[in-house]
C-alpha atoms as a PDB file:
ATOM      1  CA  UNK A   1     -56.489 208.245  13.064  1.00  0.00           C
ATOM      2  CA  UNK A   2     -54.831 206.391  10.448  1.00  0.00           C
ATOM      3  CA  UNK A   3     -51.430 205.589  12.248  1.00  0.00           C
ATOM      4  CA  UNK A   4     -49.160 206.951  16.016  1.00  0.00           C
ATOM      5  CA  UNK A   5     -45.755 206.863  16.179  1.00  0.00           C
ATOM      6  CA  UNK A   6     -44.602 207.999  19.484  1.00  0.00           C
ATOM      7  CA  UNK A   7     -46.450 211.377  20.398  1.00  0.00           C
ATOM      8  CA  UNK A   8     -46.924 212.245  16.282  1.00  0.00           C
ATOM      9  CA  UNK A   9     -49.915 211.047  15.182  1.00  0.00           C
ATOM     10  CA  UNK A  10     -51.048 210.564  10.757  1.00  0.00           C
ATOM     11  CA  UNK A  11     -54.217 211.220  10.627  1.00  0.00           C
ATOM     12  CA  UNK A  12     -56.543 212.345   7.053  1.00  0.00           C
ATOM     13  CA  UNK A  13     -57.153 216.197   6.795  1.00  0.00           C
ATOM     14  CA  UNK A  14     -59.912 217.985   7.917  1.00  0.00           C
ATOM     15  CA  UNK A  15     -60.236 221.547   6.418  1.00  0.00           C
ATOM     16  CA  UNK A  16     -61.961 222.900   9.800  1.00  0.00           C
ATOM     17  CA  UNK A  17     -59.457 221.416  12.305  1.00  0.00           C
ATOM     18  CA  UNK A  18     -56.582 221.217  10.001  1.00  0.00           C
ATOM     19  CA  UNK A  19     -56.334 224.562   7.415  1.00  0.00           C
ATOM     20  CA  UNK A  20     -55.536 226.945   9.906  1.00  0.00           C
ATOM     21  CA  UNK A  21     -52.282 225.177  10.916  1.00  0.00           C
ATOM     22  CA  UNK A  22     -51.104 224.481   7.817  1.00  0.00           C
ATOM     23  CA  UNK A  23     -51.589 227.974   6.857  1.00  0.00           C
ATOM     24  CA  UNK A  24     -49.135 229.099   9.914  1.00  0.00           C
ATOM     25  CA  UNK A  25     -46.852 225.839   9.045  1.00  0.00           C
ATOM     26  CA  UNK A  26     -46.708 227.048   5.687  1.00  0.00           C
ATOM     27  CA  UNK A  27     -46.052 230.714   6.682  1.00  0.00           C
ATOM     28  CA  UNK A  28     -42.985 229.401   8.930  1.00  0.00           C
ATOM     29  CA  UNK A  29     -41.450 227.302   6.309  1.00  0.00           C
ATOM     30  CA  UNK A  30     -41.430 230.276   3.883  1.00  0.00           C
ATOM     31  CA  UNK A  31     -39.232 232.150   6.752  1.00  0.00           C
ATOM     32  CA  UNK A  32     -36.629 229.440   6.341  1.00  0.00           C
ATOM     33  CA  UNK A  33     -35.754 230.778   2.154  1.00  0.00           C
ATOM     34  CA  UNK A  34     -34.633 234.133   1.065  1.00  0.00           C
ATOM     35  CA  UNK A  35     -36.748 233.542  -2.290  1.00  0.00           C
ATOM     36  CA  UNK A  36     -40.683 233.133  -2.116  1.00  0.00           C
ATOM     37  CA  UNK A  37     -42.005 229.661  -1.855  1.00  0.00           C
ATOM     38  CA  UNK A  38     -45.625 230.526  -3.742  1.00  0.00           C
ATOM     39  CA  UNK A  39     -46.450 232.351  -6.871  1.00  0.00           C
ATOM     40  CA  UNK A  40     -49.907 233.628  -4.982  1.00  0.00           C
ATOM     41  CA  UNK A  41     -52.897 231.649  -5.511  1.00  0.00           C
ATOM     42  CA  UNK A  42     -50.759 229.871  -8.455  1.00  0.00           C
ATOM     43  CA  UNK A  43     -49.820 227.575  -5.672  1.00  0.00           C
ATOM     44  CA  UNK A  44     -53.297 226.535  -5.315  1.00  0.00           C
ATOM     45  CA  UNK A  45     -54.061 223.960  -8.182  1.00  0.00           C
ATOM     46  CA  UNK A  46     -57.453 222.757  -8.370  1.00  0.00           C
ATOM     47  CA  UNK A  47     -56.825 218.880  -8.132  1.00  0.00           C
ATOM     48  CA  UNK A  48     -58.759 217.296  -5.502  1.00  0.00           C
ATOM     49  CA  UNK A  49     -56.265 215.287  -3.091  1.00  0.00           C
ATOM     50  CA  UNK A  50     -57.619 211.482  -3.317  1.00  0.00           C
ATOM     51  CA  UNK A  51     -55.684 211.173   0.073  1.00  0.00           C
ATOM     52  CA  UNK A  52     -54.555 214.008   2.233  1.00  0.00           C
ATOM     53  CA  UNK A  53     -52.819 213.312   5.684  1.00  0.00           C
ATOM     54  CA  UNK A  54     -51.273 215.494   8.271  1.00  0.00           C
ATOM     55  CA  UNK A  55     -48.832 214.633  11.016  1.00  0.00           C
ATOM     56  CA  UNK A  56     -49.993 216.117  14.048  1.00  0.00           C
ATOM     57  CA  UNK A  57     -48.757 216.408  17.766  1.00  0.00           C
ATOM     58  CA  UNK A  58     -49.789 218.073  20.610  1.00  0.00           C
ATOM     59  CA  UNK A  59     -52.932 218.954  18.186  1.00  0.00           C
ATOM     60  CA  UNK A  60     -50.643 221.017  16.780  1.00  0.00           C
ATOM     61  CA  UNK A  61     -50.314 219.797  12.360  1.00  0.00           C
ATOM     62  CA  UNK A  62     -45.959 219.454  12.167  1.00  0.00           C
ATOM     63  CA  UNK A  63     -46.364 218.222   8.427  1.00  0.00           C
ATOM     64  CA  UNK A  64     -48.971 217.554   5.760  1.00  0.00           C
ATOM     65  CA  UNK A  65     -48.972 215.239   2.219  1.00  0.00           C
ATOM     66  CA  UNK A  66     -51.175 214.446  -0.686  1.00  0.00           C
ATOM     67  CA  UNK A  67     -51.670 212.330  -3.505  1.00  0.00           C
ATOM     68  CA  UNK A  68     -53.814 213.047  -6.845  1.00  0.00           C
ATOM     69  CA  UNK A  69     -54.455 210.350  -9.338  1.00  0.00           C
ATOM     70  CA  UNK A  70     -53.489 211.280 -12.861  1.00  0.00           C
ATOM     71  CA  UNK A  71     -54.197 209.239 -16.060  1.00  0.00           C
ATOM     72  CA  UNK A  72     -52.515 206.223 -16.765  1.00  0.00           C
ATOM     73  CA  UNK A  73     -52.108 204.897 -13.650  1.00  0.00           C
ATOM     74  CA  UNK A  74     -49.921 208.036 -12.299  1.00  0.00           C
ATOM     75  CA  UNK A  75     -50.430 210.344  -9.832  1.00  0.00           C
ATOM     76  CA  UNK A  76     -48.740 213.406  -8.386  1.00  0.00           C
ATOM     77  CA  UNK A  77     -47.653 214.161  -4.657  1.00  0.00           C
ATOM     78  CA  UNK A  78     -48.196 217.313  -3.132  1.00  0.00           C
ATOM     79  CA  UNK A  79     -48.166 219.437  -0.111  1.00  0.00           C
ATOM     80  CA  UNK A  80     -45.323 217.679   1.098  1.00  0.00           C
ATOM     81  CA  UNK A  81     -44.586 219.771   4.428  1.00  0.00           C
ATOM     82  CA  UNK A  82     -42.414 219.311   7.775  1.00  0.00           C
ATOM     83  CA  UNK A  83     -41.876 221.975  10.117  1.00  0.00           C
ATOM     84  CA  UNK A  84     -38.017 222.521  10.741  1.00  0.00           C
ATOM     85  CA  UNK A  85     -38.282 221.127  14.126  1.00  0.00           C
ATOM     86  CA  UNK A  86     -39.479 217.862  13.483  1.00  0.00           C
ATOM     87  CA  UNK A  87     -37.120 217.390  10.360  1.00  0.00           C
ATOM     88  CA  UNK A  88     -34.702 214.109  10.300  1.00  0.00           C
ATOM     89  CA  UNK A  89     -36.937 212.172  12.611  1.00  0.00           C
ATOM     90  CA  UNK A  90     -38.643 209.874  10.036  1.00  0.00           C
ATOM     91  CA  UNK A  91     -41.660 212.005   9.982  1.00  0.00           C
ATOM     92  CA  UNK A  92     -41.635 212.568   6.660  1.00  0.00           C
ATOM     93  CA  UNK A  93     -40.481 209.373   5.678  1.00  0.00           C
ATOM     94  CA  UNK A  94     -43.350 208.147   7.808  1.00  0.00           C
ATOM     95  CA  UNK A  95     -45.718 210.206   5.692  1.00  0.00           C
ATOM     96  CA  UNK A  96     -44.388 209.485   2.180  1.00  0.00           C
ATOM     97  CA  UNK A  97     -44.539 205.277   3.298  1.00  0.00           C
ATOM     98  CA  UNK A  98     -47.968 206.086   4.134  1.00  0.00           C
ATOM     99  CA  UNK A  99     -48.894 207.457   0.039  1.00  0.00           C
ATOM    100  CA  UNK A 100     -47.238 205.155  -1.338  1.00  0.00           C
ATOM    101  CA  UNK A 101     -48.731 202.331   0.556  1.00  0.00           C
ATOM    102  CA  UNK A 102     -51.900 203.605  -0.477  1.00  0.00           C
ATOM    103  CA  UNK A 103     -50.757 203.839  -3.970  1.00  0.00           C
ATOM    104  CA  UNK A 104     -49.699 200.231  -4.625  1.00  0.00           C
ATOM    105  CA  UNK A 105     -53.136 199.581  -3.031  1.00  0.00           C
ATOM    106  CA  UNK A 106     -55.154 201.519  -5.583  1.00  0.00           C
ATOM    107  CA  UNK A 107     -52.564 200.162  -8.639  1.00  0.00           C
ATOM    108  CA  UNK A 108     -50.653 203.519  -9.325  1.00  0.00           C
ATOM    109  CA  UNK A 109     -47.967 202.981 -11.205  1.00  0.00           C
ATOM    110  CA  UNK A 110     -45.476 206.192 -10.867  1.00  0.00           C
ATOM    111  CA  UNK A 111     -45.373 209.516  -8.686  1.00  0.00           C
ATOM    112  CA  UNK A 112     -44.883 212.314  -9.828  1.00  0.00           C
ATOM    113  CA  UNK A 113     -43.774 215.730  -8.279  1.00  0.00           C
ATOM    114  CA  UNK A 114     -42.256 219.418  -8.669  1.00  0.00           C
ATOM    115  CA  UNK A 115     -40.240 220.912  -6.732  1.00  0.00           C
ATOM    116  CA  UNK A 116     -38.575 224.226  -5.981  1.00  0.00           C
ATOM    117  CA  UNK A 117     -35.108 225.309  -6.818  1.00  0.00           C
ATOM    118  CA  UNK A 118     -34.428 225.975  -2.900  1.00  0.00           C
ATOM    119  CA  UNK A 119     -36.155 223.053  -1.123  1.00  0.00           C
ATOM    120  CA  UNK A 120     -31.966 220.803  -1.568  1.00  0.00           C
ATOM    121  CA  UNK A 121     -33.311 219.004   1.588  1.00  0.00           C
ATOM    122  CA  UNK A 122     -36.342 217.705  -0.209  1.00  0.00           C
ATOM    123  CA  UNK A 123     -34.858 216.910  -3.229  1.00  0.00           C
ATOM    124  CA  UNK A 124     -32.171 214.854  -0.634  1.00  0.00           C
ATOM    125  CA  UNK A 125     -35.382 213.478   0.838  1.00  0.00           C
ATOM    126  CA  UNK A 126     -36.934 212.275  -2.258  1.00  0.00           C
ATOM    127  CA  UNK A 127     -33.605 210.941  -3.946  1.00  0.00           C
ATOM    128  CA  UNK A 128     -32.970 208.766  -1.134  1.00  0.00           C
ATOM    129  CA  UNK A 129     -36.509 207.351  -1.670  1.00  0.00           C
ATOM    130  CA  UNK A 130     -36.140 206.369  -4.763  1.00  0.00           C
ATOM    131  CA  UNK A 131     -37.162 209.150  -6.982  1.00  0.00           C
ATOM    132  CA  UNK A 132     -35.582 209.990  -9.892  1.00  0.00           C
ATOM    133  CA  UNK A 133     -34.540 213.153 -10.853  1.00  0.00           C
ATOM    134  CA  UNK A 134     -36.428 213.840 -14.754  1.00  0.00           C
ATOM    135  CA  UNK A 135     -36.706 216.310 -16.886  1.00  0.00           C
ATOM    136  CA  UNK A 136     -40.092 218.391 -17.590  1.00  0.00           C
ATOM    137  CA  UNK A 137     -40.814 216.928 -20.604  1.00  0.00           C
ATOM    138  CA  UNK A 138     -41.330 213.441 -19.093  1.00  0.00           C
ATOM    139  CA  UNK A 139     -43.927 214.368 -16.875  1.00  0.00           C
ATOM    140  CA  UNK A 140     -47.262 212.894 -17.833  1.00  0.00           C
ATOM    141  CA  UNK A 141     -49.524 215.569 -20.037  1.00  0.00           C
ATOM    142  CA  UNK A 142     -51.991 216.077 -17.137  1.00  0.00           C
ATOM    143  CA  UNK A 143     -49.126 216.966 -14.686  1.00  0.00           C
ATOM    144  CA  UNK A 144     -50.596 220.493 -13.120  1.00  0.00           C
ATOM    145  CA  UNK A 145     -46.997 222.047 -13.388  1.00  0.00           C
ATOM    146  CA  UNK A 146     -47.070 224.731 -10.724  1.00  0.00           C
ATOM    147  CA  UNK A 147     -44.997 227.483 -11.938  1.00  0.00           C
ATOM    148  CA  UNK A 148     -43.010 228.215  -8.656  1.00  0.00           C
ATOM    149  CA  UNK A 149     -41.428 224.253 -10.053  1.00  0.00           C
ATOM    150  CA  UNK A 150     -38.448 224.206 -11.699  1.00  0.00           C
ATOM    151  CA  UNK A 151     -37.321 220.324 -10.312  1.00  0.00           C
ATOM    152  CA  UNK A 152     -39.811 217.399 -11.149  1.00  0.00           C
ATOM    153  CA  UNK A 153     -38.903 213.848  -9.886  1.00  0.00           C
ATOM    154  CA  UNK A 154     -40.784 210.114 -11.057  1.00  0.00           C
ATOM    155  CA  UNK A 155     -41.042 207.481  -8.599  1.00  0.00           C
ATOM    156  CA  UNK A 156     -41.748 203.991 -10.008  1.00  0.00           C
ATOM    157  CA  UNK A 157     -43.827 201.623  -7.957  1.00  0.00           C
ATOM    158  CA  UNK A 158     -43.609 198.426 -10.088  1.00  0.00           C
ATOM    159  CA  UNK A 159     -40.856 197.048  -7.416  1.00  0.00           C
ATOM    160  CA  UNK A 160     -42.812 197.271  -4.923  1.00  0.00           C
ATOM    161  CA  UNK A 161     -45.987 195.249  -6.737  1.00  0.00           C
ATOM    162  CA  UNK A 162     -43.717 191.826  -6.675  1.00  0.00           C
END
């Protein structure tokens, strides 16, 4: 377990335990949008996650995020999930403290991410983080644009290096 708070507990992903929920999570979240949330297996990018967590309760995974290093010291967050339920709680805040903790630990400079057109709440989410709304041609060359993105977003971490 890498952190509890209250009955939710951050812990790192295990395909065999893990997969299955995320799966259904993911499959519930779609329900929420008129327009698809995944171009088919497009949505699968083969990047490696250098750290994957889920937030889990009653064994049950509620959320999921990753990070992937990039050149350069970047890196790009993904899988950033919360079931509807357990939105406005600080869940996900919990989780995105959690990357970028381990990002200033392993000297990333900037996150990266896309987003879709639909998710307002996460682009809310990330704005009142700190993330900066950019344009597509600012993301770093080995950005793996998914091409359900339309919305891509920099956070800088040199602020928090002081």
């Amino acid at each position: 377990m890498i952190v509890q708070q209250n009955d939710i507990q951050i812990v790192l992903y295990e395909k065999q335990q893990h997969q299955l929920d995320i799966e259904l999570l993911l499959e519930t979240i779609g329900e929420e949008f008129s327009e698809p949330i995944s171009a088919g297996n497009t949505n699968k990018i083969a990047l490696p996650a250098d750290l994957y967590l889920v937030a889990v309760c009653e064994s049950k995974v509620i959320g999921t995020i990753s990070i992937t290093r990039l050149e350069n010291s970047n890196a790009v967050l993904r899988k950033m999930f919360l079931h509807k339920n357990y939105r406005g709680q600080g869940i996900g805040k919990f989780l995105l403290q959690s990357i970028v903790h381990w990002c200033v630990d392993n000297n990333v400079n900037a996150i990266y991410l896309g987003t879709m057109t639909q998710f307002e709440r996460a682009q809310k989410f990330y704005e009142n983080h700190n993330f900066e709304r950019i344009d597509a041609g600012y993301l770093p060359l080995d950005f793996p644009v998914n091409p359900v993105d339309s919305i891509f977003y920099k956070l800088e971490l040199d602020y928090l290096k002081q």
